[in-house]
C-alpha atoms as a PDB file:
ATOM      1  CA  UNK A   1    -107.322 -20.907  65.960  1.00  0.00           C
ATOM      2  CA  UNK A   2    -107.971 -18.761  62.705  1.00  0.00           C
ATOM      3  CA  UNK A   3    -110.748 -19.701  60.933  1.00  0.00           C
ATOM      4  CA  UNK A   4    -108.885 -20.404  56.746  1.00  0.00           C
ATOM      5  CA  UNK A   5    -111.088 -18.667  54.227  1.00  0.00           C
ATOM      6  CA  UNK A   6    -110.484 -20.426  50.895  1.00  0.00           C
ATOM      7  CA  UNK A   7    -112.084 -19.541  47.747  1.00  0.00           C
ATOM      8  CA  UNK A   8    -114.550 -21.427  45.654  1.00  0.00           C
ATOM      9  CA  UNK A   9    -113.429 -23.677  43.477  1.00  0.00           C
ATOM     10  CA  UNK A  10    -113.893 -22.654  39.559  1.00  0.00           C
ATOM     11  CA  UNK A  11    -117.931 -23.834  38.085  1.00  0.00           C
ATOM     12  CA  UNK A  12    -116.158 -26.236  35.620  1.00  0.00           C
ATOM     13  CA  UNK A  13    -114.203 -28.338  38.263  1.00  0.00           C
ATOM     14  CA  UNK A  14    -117.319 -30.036  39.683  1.00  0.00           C
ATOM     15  CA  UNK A  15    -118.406 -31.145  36.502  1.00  0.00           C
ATOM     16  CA  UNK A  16    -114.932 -33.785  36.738  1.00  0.00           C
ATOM     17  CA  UNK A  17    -116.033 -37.166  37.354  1.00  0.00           C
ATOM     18  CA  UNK A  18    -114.060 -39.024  40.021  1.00  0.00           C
ATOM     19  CA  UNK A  19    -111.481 -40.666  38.972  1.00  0.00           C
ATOM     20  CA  UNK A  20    -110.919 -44.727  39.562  1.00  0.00           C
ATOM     21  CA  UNK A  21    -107.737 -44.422  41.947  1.00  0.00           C
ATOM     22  CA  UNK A  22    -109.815 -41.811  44.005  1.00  0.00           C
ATOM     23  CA  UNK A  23    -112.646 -44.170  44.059  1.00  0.00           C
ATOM     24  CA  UNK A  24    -110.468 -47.099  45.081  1.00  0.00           C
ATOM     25  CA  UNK A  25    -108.441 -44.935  47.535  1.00  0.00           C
ATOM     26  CA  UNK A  26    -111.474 -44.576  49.918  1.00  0.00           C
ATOM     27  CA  UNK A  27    -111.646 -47.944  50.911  1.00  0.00           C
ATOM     28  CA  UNK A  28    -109.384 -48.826  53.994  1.00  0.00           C
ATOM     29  CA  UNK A  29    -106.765 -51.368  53.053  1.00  0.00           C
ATOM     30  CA  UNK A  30    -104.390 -53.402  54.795  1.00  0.00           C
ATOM     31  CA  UNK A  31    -101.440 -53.065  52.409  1.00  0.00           C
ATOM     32  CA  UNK A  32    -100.915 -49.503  50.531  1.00  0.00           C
ATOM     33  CA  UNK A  33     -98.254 -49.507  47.507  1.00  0.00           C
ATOM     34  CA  UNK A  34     -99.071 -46.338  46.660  1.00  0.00           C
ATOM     35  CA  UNK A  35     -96.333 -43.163  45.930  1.00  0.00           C
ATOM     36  CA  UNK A  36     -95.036 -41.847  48.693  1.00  0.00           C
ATOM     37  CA  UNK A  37     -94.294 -44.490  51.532  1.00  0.00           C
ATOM     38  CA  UNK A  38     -91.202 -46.449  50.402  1.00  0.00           C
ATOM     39  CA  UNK A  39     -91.282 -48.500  54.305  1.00  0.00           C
ATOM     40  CA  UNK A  40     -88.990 -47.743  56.795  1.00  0.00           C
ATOM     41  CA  UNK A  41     -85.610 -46.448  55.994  1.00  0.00           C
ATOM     42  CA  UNK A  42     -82.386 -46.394  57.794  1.00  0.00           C
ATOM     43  CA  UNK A  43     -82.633 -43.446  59.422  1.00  0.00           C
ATOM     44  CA  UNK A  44     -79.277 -44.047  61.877  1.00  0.00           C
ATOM     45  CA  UNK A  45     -77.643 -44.458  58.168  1.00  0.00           C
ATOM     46  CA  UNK A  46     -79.718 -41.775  56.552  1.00  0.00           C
ATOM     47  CA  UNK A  47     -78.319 -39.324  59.404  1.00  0.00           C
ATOM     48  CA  UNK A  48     -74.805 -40.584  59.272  1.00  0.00           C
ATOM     49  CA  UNK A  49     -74.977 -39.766  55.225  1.00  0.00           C
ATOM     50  CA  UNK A  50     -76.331 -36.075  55.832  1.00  0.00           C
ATOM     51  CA  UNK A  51     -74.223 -35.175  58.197  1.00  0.00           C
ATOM     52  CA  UNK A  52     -71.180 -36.558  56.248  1.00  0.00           C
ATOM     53  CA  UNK A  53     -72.365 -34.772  53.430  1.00  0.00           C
ATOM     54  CA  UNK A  54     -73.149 -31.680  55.674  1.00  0.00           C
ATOM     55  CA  UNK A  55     -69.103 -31.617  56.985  1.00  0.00           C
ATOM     56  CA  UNK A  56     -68.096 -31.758  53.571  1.00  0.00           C
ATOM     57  CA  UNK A  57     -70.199 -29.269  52.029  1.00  0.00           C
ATOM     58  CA  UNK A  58     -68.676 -26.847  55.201  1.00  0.00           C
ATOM     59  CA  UNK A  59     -65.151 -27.984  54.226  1.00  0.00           C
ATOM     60  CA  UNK A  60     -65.602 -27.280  50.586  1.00  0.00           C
ATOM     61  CA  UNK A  61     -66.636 -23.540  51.591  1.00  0.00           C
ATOM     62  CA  UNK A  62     -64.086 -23.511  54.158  1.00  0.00           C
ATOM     63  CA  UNK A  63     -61.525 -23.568  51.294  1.00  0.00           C
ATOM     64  CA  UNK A  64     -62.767 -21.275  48.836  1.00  0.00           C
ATOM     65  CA  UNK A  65     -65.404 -23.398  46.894  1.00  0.00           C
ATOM     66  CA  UNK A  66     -68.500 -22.368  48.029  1.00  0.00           C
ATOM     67  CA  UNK A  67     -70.151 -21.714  44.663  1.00  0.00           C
ATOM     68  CA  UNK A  68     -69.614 -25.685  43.632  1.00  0.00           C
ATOM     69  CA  UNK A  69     -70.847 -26.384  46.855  1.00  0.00           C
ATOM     70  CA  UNK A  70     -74.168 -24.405  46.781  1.00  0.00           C
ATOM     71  CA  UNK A  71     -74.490 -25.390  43.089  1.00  0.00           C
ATOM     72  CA  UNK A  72     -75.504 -28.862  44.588  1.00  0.00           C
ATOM     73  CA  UNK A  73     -78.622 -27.422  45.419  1.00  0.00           C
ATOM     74  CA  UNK A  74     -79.908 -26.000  42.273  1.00  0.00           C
ATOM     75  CA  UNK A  75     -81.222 -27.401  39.458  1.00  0.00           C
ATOM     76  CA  UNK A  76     -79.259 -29.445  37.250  1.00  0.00           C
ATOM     77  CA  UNK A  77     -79.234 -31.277  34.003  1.00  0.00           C
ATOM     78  CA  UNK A  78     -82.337 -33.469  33.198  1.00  0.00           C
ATOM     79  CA  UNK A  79     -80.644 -36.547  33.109  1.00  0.00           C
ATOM     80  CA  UNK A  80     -79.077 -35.636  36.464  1.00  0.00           C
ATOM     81  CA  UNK A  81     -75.870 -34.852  37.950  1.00  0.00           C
ATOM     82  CA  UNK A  82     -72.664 -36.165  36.208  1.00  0.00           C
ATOM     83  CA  UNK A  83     -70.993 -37.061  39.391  1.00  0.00           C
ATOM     84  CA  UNK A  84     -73.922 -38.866  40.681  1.00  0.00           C
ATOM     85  CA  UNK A  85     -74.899 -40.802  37.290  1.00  0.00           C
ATOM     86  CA  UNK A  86     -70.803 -41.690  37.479  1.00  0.00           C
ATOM     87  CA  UNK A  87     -71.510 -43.256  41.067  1.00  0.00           C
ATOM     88  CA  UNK A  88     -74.784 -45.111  39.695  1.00  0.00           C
ATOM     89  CA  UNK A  89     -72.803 -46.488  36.911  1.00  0.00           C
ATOM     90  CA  UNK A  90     -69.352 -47.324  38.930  1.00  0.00           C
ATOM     91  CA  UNK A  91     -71.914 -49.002  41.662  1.00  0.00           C
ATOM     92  CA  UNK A  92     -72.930 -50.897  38.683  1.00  0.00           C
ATOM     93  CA  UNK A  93     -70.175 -51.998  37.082  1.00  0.00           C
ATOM     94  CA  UNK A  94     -68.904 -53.442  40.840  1.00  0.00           C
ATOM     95  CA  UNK A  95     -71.781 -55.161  41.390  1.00  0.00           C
ATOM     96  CA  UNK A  96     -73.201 -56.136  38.503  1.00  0.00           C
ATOM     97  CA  UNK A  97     -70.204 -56.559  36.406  1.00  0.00           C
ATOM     98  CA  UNK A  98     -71.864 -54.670  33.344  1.00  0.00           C
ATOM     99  CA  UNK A  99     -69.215 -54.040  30.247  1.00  0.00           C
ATOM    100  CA  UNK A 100     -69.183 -50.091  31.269  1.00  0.00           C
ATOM    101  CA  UNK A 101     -66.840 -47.623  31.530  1.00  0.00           C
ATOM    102  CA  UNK A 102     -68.161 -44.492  34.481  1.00  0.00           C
ATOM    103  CA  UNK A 103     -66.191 -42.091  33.031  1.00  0.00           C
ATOM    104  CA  UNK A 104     -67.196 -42.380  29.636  1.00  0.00           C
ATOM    105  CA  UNK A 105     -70.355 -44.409  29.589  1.00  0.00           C
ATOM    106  CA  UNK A 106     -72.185 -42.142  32.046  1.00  0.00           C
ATOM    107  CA  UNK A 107     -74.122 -40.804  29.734  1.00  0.00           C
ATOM    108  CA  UNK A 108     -75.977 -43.849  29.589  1.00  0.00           C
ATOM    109  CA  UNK A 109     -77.776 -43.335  33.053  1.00  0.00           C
ATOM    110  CA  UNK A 110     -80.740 -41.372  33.370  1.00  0.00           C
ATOM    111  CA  UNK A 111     -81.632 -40.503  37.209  1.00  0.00           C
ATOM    112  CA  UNK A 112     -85.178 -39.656  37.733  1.00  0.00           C
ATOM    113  CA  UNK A 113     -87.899 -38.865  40.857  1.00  0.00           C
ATOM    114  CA  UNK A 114     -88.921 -42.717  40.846  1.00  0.00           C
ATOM    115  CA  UNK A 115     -90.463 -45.517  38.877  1.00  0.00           C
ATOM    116  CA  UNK A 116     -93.536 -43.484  37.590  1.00  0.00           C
ATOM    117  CA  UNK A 117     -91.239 -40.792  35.709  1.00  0.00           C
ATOM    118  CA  UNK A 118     -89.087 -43.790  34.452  1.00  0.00           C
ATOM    119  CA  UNK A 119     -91.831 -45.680  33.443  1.00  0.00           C
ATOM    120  CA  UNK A 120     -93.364 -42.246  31.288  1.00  0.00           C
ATOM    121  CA  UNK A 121     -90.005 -41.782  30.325  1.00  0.00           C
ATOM    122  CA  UNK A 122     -89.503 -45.090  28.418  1.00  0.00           C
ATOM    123  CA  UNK A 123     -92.603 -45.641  27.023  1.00  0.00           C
ATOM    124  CA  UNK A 124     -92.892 -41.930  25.941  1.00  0.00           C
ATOM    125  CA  UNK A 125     -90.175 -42.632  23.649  1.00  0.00           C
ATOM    126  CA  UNK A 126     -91.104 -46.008  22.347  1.00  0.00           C
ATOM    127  CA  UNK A 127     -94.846 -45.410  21.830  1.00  0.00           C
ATOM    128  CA  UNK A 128     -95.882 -43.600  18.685  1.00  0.00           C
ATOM    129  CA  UNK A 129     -99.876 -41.265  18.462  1.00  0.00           C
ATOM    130  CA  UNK A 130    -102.480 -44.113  16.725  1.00  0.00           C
ATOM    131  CA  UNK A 131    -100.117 -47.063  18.939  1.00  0.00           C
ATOM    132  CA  UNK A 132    -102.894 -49.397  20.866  1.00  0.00           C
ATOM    133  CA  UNK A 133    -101.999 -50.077  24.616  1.00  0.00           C
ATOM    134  CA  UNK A 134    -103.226 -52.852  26.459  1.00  0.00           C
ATOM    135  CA  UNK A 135    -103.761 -51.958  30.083  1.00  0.00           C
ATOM    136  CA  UNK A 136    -105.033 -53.539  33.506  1.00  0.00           C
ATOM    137  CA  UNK A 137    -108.052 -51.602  34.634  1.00  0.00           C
ATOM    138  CA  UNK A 138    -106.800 -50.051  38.098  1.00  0.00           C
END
């Protein structure tokens, strides 16, 4: 095996304190609700969905739309795709019997990568510079 030659860090990154989550990461727990390990997930289901998703995606280009299709994998709009914030909101309105139109009221939903950029999200736009927080020490 190759022997990885990295390069030294710059002088002003050792001068960083550790942080409290670092500090508190070190110590073995039993239970870990950190980012990044949601449990177990369906993954009979989870393969049943991509490959769905996989035949229609092939079926799309079969017919002449393959720039839609490979536009799924790009970037989209920040609040996230239309058809997928439609779903959300139909899902919704089915279950939860909220007074919501998907078609129109879709612009409502706001998809993001999980709780933390929700959480940012919100409070970003409620909290003003000078605003005092109260927060649990971590």
């Amino acid at each position: 095996m190759l022997k990885r030659e990295t390069l030294p860090y710059a002088e002003w990154t050792y001068r960083i304190p550790e942080g409290e989550i670092r500090r508190l990461l070190k110590y073995q727990v039993k239970y870990y609700f950190g980012g990044g390990l949601p449990g177990a997930l369906p993954i009979r289901q989870l393969a049943g969905i991509i490959e769905e998703i996989g035949r229609e995606l092939l079926s799309d280009i079969g017919e002449g739309n393959k720039a839609s299709s490979l536009q799924l994998f790009n970037y989209n709009k920040t609040p996230g795709l239309d058809s997928l914030r439609k779903l959300f909101l139909k899902r919704l309105v089915e279950r939860q019997h909220l007074p919501f139109d998907p078609e129109t009221d879709y612009h409502r939903v706001l998809v993001t990568n999980g709780a933390q950029q929700a959480l940012y999200g919100l409070l970003d736009s409620i909290i003003n510079p000078g605003d005092y927080i109260l927060s649990a020490a971590p």
